[in-house]
Protein backbone atom coordinates (compact mmCIF):
# COMPACT_ATOMS: atom_id res chain seq x y z
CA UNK A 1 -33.83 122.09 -79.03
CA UNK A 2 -35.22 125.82 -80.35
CA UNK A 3 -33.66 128.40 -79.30
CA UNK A 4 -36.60 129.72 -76.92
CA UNK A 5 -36.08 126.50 -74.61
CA UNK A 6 -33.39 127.72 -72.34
CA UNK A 7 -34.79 131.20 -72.12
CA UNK A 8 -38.11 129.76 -71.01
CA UNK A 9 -36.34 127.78 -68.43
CA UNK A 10 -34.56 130.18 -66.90
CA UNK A 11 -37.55 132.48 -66.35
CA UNK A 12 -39.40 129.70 -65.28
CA UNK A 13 -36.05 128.56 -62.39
CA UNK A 14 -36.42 132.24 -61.48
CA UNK A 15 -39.83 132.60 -60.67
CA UNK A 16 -38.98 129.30 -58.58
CA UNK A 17 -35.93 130.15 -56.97
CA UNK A 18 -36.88 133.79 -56.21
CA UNK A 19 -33.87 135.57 -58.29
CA UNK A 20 -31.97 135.93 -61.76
CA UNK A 21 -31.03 132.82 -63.26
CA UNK A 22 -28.53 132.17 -66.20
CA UNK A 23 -28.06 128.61 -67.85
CA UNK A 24 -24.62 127.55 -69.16
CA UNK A 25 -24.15 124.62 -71.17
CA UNK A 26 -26.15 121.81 -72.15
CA UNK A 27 -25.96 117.88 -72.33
CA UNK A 28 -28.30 116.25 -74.85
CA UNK A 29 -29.77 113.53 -72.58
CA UNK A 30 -32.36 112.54 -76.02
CA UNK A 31 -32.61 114.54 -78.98
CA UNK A 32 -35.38 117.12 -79.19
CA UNK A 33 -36.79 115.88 -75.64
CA UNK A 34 -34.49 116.63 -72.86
CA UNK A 35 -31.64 118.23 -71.60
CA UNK A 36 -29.07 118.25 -68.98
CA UNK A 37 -27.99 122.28 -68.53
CA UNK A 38 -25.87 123.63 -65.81
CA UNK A 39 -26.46 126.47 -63.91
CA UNK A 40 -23.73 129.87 -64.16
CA UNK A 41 -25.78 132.83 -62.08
CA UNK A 42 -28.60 131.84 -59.53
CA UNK A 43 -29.61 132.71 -56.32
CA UNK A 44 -27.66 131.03 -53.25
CA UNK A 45 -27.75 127.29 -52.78
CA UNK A 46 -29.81 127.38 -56.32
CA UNK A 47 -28.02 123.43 -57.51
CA UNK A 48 -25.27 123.39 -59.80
CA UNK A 49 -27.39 121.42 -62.59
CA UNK A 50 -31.11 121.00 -63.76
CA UNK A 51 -33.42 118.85 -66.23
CA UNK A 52 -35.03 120.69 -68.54
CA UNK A 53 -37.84 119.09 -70.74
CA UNK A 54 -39.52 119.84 -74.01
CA UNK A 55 -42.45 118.27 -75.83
CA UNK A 56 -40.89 116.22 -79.34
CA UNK A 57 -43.11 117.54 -82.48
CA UNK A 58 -43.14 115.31 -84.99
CA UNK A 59 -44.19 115.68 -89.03
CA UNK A 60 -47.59 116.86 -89.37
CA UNK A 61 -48.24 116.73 -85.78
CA UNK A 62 -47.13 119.66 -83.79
CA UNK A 63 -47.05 119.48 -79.56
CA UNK A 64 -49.75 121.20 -78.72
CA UNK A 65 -51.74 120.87 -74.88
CA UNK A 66 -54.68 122.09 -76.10
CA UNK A 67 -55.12 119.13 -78.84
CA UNK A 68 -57.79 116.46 -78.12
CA UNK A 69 -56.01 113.90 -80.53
CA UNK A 70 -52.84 112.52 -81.41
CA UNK A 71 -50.57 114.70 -79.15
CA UNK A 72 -47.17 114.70 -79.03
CA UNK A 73 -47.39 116.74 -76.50
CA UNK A 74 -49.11 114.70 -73.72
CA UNK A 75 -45.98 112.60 -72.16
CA UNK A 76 -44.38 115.99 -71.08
CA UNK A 77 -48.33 117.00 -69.31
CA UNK A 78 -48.50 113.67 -67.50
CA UNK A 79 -44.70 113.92 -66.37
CA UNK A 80 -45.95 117.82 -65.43
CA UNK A 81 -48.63 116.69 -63.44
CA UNK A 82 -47.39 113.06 -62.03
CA UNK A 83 -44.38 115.64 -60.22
CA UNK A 84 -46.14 118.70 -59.31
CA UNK A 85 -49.02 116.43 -58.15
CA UNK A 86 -46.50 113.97 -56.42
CA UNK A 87 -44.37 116.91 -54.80
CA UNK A 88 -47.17 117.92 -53.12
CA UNK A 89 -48.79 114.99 -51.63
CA UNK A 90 -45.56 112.82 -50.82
CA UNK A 91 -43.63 113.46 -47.63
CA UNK A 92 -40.25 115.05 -48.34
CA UNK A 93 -37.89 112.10 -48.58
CA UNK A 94 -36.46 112.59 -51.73
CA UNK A 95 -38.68 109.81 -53.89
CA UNK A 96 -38.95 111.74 -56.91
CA UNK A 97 -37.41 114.77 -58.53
CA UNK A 98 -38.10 118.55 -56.97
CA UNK A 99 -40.08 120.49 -59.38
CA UNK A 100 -39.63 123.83 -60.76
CA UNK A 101 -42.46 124.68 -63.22
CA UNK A 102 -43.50 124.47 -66.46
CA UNK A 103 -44.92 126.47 -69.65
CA UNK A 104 -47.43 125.37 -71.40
CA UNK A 105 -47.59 127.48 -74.15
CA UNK A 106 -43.75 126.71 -74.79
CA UNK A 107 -44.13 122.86 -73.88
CA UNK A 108 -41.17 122.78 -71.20
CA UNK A 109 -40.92 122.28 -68.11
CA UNK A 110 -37.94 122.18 -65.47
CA UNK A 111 -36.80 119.45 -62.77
CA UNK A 112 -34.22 118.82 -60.22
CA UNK A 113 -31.28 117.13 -61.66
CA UNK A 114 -30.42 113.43 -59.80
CA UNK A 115 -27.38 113.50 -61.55
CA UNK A 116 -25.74 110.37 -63.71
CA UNK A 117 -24.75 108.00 -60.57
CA UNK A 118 -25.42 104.55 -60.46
CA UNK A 119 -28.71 103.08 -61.12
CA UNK A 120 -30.75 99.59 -60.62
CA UNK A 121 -29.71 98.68 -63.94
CA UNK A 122 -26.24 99.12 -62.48
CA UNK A 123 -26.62 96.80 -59.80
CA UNK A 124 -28.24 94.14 -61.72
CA UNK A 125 -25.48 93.86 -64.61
CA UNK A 126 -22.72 94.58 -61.97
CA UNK A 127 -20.91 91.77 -59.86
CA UNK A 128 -22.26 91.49 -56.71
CA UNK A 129 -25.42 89.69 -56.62
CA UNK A 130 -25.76 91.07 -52.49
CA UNK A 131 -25.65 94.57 -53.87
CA UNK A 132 -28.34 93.45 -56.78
CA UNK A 133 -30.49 92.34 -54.11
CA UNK A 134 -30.68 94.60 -51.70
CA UNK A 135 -31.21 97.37 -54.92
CA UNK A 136 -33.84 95.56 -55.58
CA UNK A 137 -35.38 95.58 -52.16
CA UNK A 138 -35.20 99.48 -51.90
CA UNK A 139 -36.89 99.57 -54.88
CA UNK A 140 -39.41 97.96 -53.90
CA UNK A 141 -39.81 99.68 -50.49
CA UNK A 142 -39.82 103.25 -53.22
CA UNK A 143 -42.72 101.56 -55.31
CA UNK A 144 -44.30 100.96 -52.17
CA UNK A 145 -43.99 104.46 -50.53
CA UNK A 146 -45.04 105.39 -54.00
CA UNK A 147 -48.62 103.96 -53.93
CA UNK A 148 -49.17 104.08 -49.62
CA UNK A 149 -48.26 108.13 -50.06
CA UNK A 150 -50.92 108.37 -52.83
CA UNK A 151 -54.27 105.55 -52.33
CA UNK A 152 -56.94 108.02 -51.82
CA UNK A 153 -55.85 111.20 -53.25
CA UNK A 154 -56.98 110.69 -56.92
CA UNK A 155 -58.91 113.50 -56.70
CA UNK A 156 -56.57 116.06 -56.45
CA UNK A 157 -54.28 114.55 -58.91
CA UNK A 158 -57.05 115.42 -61.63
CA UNK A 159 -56.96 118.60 -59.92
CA UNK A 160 -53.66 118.72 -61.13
CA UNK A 161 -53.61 117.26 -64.25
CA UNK A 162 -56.89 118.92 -65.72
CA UNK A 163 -55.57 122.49 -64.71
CA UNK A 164 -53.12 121.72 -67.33
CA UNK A 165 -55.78 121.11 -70.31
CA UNK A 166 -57.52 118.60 -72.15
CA UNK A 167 -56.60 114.96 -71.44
CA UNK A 168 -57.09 114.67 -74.73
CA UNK A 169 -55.58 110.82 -76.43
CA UNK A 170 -51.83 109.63 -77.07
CA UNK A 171 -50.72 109.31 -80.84
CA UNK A 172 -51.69 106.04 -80.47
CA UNK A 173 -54.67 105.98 -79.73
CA UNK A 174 -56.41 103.73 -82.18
CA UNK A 175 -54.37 100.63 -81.13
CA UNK A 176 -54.07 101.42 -77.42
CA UNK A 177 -57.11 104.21 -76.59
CA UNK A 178 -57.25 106.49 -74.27
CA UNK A 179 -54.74 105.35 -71.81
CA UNK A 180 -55.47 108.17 -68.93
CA UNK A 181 -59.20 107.25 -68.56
CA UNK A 182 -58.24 103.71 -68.99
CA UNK A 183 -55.16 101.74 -67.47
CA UNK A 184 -51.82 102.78 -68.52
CA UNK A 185 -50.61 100.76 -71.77
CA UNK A 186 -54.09 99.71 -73.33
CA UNK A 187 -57.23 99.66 -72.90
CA UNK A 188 -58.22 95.29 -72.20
CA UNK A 189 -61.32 96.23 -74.30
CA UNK A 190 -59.81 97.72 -77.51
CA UNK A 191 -57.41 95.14 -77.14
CA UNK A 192 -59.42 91.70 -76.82
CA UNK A 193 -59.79 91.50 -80.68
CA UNK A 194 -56.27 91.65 -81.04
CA UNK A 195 -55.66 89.13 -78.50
CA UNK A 196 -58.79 86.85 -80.33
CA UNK A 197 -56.99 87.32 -83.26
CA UNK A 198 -53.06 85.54 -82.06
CA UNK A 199 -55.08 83.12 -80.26
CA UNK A 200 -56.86 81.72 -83.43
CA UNK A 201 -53.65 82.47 -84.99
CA UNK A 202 -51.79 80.42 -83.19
CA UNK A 203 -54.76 77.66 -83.39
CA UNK A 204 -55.88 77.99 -79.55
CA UNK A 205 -59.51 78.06 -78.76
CA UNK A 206 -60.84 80.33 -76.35
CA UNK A 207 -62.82 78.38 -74.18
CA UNK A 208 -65.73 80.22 -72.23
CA UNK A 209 -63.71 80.28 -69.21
CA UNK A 210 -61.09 82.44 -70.77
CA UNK A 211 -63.71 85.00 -71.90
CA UNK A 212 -65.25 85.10 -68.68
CA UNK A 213 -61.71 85.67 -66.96
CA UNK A 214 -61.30 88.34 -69.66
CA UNK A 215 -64.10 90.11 -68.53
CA UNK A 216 -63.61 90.04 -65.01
CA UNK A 217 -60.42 91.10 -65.54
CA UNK A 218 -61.05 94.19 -67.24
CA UNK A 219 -62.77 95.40 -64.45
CA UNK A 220 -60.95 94.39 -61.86
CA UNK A 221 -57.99 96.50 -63.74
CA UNK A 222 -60.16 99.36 -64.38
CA UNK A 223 -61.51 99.92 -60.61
CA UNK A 224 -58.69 98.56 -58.86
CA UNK A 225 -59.85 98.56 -55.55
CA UNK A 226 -58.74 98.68 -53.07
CA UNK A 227 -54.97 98.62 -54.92
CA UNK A 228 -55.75 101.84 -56.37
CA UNK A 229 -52.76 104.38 -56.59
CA UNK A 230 -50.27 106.78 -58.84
CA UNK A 231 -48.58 103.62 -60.63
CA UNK A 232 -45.13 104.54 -62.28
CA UNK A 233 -46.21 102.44 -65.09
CA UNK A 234 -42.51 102.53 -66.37
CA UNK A 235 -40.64 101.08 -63.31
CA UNK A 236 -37.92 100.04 -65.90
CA UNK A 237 -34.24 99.16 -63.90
CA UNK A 238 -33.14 102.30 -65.34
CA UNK A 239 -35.86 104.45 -64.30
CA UNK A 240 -34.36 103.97 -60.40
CA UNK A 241 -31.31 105.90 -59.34
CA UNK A 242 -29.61 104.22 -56.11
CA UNK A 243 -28.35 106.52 -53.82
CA UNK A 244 -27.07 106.67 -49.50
CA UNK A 245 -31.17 107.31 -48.73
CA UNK A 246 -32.26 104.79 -51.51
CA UNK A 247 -33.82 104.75 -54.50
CA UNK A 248 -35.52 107.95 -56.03
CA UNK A 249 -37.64 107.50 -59.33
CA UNK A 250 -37.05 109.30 -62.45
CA UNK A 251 -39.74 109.40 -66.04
CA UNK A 252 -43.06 109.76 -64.87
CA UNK A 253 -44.07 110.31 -68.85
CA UNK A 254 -46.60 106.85 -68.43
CA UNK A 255 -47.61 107.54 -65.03
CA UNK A 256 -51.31 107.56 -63.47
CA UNK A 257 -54.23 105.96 -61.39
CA UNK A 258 -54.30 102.76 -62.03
CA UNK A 259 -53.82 99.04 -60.04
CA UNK A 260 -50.75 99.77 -58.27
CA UNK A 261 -49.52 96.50 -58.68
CA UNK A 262 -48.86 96.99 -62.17
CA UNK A 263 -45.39 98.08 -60.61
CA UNK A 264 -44.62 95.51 -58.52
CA UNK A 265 -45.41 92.71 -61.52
CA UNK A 266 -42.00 93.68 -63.04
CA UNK A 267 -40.15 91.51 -61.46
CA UNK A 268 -42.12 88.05 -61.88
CA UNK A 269 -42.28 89.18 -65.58
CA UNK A 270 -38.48 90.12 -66.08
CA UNK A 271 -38.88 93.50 -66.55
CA UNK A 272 -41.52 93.37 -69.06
CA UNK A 273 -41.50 96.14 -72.11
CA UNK A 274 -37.79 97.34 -70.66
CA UNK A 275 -34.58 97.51 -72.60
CA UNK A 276 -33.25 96.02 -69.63
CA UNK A 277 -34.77 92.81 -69.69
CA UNK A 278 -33.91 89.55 -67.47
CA UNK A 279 -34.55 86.96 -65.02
CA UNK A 280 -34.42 87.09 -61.05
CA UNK A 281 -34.00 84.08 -58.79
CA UNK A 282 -37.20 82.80 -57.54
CA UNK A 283 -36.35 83.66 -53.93
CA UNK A 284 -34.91 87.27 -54.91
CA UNK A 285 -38.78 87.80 -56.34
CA UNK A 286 -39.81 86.73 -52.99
CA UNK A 287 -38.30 88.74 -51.00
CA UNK A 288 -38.59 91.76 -53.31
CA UNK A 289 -42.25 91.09 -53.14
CA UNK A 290 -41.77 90.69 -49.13
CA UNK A 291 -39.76 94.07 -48.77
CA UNK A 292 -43.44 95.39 -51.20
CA UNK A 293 -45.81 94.25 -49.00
CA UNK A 294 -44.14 94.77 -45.44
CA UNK A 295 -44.28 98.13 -46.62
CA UNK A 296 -47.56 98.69 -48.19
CA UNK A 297 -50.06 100.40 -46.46
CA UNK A 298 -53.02 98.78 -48.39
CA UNK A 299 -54.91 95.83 -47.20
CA UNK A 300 -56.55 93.52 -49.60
CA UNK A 301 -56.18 90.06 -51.63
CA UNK A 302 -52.89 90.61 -53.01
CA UNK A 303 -52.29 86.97 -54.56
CA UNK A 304 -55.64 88.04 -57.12
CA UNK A 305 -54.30 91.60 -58.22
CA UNK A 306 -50.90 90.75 -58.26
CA UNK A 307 -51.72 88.08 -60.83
CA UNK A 308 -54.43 90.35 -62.65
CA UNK A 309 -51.45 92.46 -62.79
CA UNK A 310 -49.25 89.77 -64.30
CA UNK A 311 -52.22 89.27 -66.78
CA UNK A 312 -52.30 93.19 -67.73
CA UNK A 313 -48.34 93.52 -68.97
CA UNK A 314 -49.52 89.95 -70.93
CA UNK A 315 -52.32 91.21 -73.28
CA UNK A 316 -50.68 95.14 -73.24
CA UNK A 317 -47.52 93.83 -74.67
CA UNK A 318 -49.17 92.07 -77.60
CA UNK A 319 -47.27 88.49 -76.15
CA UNK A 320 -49.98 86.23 -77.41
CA UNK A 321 -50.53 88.16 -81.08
CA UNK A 322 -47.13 87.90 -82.15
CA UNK A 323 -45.64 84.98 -79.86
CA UNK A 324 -43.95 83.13 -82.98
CA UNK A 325 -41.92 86.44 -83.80
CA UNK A 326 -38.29 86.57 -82.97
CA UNK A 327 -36.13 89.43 -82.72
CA UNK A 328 -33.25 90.96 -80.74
CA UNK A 329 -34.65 93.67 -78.58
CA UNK A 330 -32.70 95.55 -76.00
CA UNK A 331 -30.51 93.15 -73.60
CA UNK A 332 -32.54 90.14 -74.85
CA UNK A 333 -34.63 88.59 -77.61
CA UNK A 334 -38.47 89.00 -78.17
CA UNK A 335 -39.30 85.59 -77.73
CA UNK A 336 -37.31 85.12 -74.88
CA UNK A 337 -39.52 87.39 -73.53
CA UNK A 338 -42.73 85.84 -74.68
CA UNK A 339 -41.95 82.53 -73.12
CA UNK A 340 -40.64 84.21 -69.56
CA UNK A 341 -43.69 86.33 -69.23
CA UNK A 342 -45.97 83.89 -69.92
CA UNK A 343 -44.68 81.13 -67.87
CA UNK A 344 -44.61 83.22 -65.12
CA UNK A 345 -47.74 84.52 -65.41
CA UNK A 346 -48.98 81.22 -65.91
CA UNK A 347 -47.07 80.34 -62.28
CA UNK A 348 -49.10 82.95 -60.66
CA UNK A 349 -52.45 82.09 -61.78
CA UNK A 350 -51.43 78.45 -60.35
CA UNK A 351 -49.82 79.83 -56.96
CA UNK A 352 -52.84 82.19 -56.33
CA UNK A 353 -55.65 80.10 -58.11
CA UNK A 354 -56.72 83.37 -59.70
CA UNK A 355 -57.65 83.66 -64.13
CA UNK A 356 -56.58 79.96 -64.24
CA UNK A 357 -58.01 79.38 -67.73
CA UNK A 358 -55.66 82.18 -68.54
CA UNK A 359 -52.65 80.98 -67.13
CA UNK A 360 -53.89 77.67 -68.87
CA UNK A 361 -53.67 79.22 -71.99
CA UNK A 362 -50.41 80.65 -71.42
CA UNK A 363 -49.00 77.27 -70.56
CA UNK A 364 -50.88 76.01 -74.36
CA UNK A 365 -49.13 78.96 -76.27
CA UNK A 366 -45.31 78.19 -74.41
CA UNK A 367 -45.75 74.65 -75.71
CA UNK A 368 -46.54 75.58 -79.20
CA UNK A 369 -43.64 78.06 -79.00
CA UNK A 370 -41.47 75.45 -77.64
CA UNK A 371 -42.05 72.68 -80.38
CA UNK A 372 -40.82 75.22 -83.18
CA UNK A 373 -37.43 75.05 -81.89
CA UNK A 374 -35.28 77.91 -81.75
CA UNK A 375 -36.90 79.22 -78.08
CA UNK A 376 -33.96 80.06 -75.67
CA UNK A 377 -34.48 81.28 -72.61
CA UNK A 378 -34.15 84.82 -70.84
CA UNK A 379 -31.18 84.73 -69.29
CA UNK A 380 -30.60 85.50 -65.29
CA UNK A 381 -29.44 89.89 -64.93
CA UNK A 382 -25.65 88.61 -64.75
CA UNK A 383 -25.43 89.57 -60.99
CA UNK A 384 -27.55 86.51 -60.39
CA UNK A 385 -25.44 83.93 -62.88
C-alpha cells in the first residue's frame, strides 16, 4: 500500500460522510489490493471500520483507467461501478456493501466494512448440514434479488460504468477477450479453438451436432434474453457473508450483464473455478434451485438457460482442454473437478433435453478420464457427509 492510499480515503469518507475523517490502523486483507482500516475521528454514527481498495500494478504494467489494454486496473472499475451502480438501483436491504466513493486518478476506492463473521463457506465445512442448507437457500433468494432488482436497467449501469473511462480489455485478453462486451470469463468464440483443440486431443470427434449446439449457444449466452441481469460472476461460498437479515454479497471485481443464471449454475457444478470446491446432495440443489426460482421475477424457459449456463462454466474453465491434468487445487483436486462438472452438466442437458450432443460429449470425455485410473471423486462440503 503507498503511502497516498489512506489519505485519499479519508478525503474521499469525508466528502461522503459530510465531516473530518481520520483512519487508524490497518489490516492487510491481500497484499497491495485491499485493506481493512478502522476509523479514529469521524462524524457521528460514521462505522467503526471500512474497506478500502486499491488497483495492484504489476511489472511493466502500471494501473491506469485510462488504458485500453492490459489493465491492471480494471477489476477495481468494475467493482466501482457494479456498487455505485447496484446502490442505486437495489432497494435498501442490505444485499451488497454501502459505497463511499472512489478516485480515479489514485485507483482507490472506499466501501462499507461487513466485518469477518461467518460466511457460506462456514456453513458448508461446519457441522450442521440444517444450517448448510438453509445458507444455501438465502443465498439463493440474494442471487435472486440480485438479478429481479436489476433485468432491465442495463442501461444505466453503462451509465455508470462508462463515466468511469474506457472499458478498455483485462490483462488477459488474448486468451479470454474482452470479457465486458462479451460474457464474463471468455468469450465462446475466442475460445472454440481451444476447446477443438482438447477435443481432438483427447481423440473425440466433433460431430456436426456439437458445432451447431456451439453456435447456438454462443448466442444464446451473449443476448440472454429474457435472463438478462448484473450476474455476480464470482458467487464463490466465500463471496457470501451470513448474517440475522441473510446473506449480503461481497467482490463484485467479475461482475456484469450477462445470463443471470451463470450464478445460479454453481451449485450443479460444485462451485466451479472456487477455492471452495464440493458436492451438494441432489435434493439440496433442488431446493436451492426452488428457493431461486420462487423468487425470481423473470419468466422464461429456465431448464434451456440453466443448462446453457452449465455449458458456459464448461468451455470458460478450459475442462475439456486439459481434462487428463491432475493437480491439487484449493479444497479439492483438478480432475475431481473435471469429472463433477461435466457429469453434471451432462445430467442437465439430459433432464432439460437442451445441447444434448454436448452433454453427449461430456459423458465421452468422463469415460476416457475414467479408464486412466486415478479419477476420484469430489467429495460432498463435509456438512453433507
Amino acid at each position: 500500500m503507498t503511502e497516498a492510499v489512506p489519505a485519499v480515503a479519508e478525503r474521499l469518507l469525508g466528502e461522503a460522510w459530510g465531516g473530518d475523517v481520520r483512519l487508524g490502523s490497518a489490516v492487510t486483507l491481500s497484499e497491495g489490493k485491499a485493506y481493512r482500516f478502522t476509523v479514529e475521528t469521524a462524524p457521528v454514527d460514521a462505522p467503526a471500520r471500512v474497506i478500502v481498495k486499491t488497483a495492484r500494478s504489476e511489472p511493466g504494467l502500471p494501473a491506469d483507467p485510462d488504458a485500453r489494454a492490459g489493465n491492471p486496473a480494471q477489476p477495481l472499475l468494475e467493482e466501482w461501478a457494479g456498487l455505485a451502480f447496484l446502490n442505486s438501483v437495489l432497494p435498501d436491504n442490505g444485499l451488497v456493501p454501502a459505497f463511499y466513493g472512489g478516485d480515479r486518478a489514485a485507483c482507490v476506492v472506499a466501501m462499507e466494512d461487513l466485518g469477518a463473521g461467518e460466511s457460506l463457506v462456514d456453513a458448508l465445512r461446519g457441522p450442521d448440514p440444517g444450517r448448510a442448507g438453509e445458507s444455501l437457500t438465502m443465498h439463493a433468494q440474494a442471487i435472486a434479488d440480485l438479478h429481479t432488482g436489476t433485468a432491465g436497467a442495463e442501461a444505466r449501469y453503462w451509465e455508470v460504468r462508462d463515466a468511469l473511462g474506457p472499458r478498455g480489455l483485462p490483462r488477459d485478453w488474448k486468451s479470454w477477450g474482452n470479457l465486458l462486451d462479451t460474457q464474463g470469463w471468455g468469450d465462446l468464440r475466442l475460445l472454440e479453438t481451444q476447446l477443438r483443440k482438447g477435443l481432438s486431443l483427447l481423440g473425440q470427434e466433433v460431430p456436426a451436432a456439437f458445432r451447431d449446439e456451439y453456435e447456438a449457444l454462443t448466442g444464446s449466452v451473449e443476448h440472454a434474453s429474457p435472463f438478462r441481469a448484473y450476474v455476480h460472476s464470482d458467487t464463490c461460498p466465500d463471496n457470501a457473508l451470513l448474517g440475522p437479515a441473510g446473506v449480503r454479497l461481497i467482490d463484485f471485481e467479475r461482475g456484469g450483464y450477462h445470463l443471470c443464471l451463470l450464478d445460479t449454475a454453481y451449485y450443479r457444478l460444485g462451485m466451479p473455478h472456487c477455492y471452495w470446491a464440493g458436492r451438494l446432495p441432489r435434493e439440496v440443489i433442488a431446493e436451492t434451485e426452488r428457493a431461486y426460482r420462487a423468487r425470481l421475477g423473470i419468466a422464461g424457459d429456465f431448464g434451456a438457460a440453466l443448462t446453457e449456463a452449465c455449458a458456459y462454466w464448461i468451455i470458460s474453465n478450459g475442462i475439456w482442454p486439459r481434462a487428463f491434468a491432475d493437480f491439487p487445487w484449493g479444497s479439492s483436486t483438478w480432475r475431481a473437478r473435471v469429472l463433477h462438472q461435466l457429469t453434471a452438466f451432462a445430467e442437465t442437458t439430459e433432464e432439460f433435453g437442451h445441447l444434448t450432443a454436448m452433454g453427449s460429449a461430456a459423458r465421452e470425455t468422463v469415460r476416457l478420464v475414467r479408464s486412466c485410473g486415478g479419477a476420484a471423486e469430489l467429495p460432498l462440503f463435509p456438512a453433507f457427509r
